[in-house]
N, C-alpha and C. Protein backbone atom coordinates (compact mmCIF):
# COMPACT_ATOMS: atom_id res chain seq x y z
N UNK A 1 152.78 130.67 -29.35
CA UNK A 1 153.79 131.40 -28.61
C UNK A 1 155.03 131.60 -29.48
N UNK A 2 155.18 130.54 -30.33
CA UNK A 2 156.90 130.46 -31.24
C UNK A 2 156.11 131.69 -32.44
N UNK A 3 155.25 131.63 -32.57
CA UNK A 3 154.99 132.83 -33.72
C UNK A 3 154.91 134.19 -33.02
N UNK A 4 154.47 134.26 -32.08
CA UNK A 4 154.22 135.78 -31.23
C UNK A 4 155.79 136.16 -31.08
N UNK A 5 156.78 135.25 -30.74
CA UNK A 5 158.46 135.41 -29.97
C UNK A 5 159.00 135.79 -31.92
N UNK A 6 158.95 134.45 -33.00
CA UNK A 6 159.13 135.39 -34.24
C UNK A 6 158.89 136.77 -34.80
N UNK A 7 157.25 137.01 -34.30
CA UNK A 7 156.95 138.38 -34.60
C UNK A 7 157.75 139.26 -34.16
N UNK A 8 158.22 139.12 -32.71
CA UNK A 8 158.53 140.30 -31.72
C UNK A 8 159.44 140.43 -32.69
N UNK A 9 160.46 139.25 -32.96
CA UNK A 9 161.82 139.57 -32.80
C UNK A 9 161.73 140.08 -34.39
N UNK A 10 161.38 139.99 -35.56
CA UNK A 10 160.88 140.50 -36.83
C UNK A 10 160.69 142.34 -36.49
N UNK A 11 159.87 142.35 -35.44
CA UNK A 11 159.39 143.96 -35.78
C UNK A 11 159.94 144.82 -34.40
N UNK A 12 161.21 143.85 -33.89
CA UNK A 12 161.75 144.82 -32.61
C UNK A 12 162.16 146.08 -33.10
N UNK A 13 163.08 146.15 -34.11
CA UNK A 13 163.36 147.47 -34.73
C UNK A 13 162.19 148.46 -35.17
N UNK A 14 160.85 148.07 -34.98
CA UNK A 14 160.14 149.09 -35.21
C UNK A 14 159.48 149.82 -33.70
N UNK A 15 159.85 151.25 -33.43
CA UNK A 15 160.05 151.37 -31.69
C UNK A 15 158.44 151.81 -31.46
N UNK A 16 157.64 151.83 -32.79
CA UNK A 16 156.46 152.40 -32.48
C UNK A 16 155.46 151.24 -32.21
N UNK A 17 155.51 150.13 -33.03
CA UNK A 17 155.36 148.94 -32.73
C UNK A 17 155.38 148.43 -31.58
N UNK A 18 156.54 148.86 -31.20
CA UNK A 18 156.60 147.74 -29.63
C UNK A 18 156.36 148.38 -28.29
N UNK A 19 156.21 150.22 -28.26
CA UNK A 19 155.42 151.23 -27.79
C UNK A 19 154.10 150.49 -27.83
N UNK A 20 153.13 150.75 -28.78
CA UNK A 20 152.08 150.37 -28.66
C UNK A 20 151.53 148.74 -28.11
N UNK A 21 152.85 148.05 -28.40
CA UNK A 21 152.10 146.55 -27.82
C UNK A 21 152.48 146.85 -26.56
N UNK A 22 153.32 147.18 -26.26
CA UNK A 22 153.35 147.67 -24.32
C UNK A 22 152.15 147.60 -23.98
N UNK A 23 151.72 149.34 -24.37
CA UNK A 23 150.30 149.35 -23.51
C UNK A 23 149.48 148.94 -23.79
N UNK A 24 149.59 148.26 -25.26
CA UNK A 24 148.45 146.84 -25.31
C UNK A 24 148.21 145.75 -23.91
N UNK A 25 149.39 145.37 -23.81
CA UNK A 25 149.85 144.03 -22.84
C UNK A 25 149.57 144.78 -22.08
N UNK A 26 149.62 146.15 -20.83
CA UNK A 26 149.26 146.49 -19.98
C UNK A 26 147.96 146.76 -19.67
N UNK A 27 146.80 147.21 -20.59
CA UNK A 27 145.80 147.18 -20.98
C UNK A 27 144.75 145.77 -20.71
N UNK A 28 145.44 144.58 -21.48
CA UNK A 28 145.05 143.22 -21.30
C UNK A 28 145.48 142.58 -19.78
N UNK A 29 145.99 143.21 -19.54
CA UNK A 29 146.47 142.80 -17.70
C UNK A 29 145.36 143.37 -16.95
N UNK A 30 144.69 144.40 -17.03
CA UNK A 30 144.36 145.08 -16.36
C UNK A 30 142.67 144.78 -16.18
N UNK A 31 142.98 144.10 -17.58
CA UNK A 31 141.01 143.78 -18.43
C UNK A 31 141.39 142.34 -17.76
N UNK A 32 141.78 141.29 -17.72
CA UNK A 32 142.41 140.37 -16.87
C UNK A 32 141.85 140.20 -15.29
N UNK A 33 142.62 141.25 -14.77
CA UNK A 33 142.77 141.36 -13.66
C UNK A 33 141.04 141.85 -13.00
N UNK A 34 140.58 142.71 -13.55
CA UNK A 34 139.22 142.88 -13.67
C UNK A 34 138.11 142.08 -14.13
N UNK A 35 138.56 141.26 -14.10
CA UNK A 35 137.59 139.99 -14.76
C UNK A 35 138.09 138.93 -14.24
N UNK A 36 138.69 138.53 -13.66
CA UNK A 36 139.34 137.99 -12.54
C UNK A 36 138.50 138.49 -11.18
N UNK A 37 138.27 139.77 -10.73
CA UNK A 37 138.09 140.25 -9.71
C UNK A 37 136.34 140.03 -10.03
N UNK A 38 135.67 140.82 -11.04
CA UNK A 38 133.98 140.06 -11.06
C UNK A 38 133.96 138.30 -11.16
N UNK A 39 134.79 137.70 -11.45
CA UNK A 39 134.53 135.90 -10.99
C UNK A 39 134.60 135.68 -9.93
N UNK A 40 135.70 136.48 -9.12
CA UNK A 40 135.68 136.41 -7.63
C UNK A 40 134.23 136.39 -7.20
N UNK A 41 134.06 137.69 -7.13
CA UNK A 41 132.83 138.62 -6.82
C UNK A 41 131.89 137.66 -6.78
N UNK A 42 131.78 137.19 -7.75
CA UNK A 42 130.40 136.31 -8.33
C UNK A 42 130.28 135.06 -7.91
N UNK A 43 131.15 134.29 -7.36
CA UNK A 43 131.52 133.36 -6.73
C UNK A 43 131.34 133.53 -5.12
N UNK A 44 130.02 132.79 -5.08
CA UNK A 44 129.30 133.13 -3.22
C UNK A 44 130.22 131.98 -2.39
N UNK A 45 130.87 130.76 -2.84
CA UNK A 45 131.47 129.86 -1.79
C UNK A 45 132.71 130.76 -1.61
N UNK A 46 133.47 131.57 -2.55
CA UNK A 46 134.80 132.18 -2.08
C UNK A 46 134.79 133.49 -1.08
N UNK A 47 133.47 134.29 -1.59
CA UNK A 47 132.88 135.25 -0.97
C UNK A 47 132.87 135.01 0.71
N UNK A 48 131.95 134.13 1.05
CA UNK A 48 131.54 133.41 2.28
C UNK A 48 133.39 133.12 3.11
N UNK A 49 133.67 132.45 2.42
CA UNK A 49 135.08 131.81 3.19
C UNK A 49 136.14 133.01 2.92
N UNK A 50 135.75 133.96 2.43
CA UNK A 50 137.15 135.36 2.58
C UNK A 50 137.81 135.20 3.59
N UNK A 51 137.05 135.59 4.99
CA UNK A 51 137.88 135.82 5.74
C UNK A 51 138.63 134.90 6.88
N UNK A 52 138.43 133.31 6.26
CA UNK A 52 139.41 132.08 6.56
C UNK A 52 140.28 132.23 5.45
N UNK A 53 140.52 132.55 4.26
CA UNK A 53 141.23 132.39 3.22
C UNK A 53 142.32 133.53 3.20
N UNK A 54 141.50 134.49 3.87
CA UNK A 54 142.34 136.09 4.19
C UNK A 54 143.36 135.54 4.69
N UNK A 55 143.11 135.15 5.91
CA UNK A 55 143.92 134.88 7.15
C UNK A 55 144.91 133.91 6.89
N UNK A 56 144.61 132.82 6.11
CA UNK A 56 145.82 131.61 5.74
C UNK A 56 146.61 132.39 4.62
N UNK A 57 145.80 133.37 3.73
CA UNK A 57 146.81 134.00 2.90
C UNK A 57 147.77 134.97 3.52
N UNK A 58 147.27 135.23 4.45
CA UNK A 58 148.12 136.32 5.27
C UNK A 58 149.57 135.24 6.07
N UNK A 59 148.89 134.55 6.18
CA UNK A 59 150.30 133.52 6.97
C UNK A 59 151.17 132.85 5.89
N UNK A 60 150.44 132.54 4.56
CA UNK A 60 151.60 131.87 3.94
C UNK A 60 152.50 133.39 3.52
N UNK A 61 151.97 134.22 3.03
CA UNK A 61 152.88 134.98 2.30
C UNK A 61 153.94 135.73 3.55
N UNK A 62 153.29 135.84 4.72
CA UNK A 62 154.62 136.20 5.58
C UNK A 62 155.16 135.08 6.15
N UNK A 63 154.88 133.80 5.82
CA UNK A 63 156.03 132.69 5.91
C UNK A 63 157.48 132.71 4.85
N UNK A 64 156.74 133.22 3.15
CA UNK A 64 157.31 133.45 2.43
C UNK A 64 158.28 134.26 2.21
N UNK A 65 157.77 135.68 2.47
CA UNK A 65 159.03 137.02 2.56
C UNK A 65 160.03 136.32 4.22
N UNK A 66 159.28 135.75 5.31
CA UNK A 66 160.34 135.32 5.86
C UNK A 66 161.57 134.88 5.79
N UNK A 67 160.97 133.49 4.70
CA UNK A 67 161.82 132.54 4.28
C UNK A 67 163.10 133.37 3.65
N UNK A 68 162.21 133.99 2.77
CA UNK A 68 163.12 134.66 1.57
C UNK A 68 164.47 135.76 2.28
N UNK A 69 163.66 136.84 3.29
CA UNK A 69 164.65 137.36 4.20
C UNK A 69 165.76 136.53 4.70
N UNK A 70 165.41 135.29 5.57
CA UNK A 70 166.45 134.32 5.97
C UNK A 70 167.41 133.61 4.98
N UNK A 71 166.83 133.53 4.07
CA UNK A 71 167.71 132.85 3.13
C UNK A 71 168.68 133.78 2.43
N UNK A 72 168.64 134.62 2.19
CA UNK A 72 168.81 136.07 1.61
C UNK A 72 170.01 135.95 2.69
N UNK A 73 169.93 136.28 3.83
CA UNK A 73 170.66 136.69 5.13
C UNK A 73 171.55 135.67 5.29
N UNK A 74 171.35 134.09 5.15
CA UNK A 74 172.55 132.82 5.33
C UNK A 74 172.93 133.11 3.89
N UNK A 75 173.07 133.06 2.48
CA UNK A 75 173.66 133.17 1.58
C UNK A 75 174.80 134.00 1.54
N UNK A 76 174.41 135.47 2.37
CA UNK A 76 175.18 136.86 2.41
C UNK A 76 176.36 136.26 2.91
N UNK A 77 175.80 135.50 4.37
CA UNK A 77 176.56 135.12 5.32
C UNK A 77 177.81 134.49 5.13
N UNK A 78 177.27 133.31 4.06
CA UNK A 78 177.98 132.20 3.00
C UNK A 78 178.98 132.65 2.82
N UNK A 79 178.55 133.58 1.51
CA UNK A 79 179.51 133.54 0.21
C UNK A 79 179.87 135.31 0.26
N UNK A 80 179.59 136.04 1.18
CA UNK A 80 179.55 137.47 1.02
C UNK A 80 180.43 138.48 2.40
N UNK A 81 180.70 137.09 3.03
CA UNK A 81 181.77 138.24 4.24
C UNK A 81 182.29 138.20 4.26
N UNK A 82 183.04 139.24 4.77
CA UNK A 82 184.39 140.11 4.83
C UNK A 82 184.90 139.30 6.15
N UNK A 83 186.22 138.59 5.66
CA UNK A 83 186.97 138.09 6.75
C UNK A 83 188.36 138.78 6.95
């Protein structure tokens, strides 16, 4: 990782360079993410339990944006009104 962060910072001034590792890195996300999705696939105990796993995923993440709304909303409250 300390050699990849040297490289960057070595060849930031080159704009074609760091163009192309973009859509490198977007590319490798994507090959990632797709290979990620056939392990799923291929995987019959996760398959089977989807739609218990759906459903608890569906509750944590709107526990989450909840949280985040509320907290968001007492902070404002805090440090952000007009008295």
């Amino acid at each position: 990782m300390a050699g990849g962060m040297l490289l960057g910072f070595l060849l930031k001034a080159r704009q074609r360079v760091v163009s192309a590792n973009e859509k490198l890195i977007t590319y490798a996300i994507y090959l990632l993410l797709f290979m990620m999705g056939v392990s799923i696939g291929s995987n019959d105990q996760i398959m089977n339990s989807l739609s218990s796993l759906g459903v608890l995923a569906l509750i944590v993440s709107a526990g989450a944006v909840a949280g985040s709304i509320l907290t968001g909303f007492v902070i404002f409250k805090i440090f952000f009104k007009n008295d």
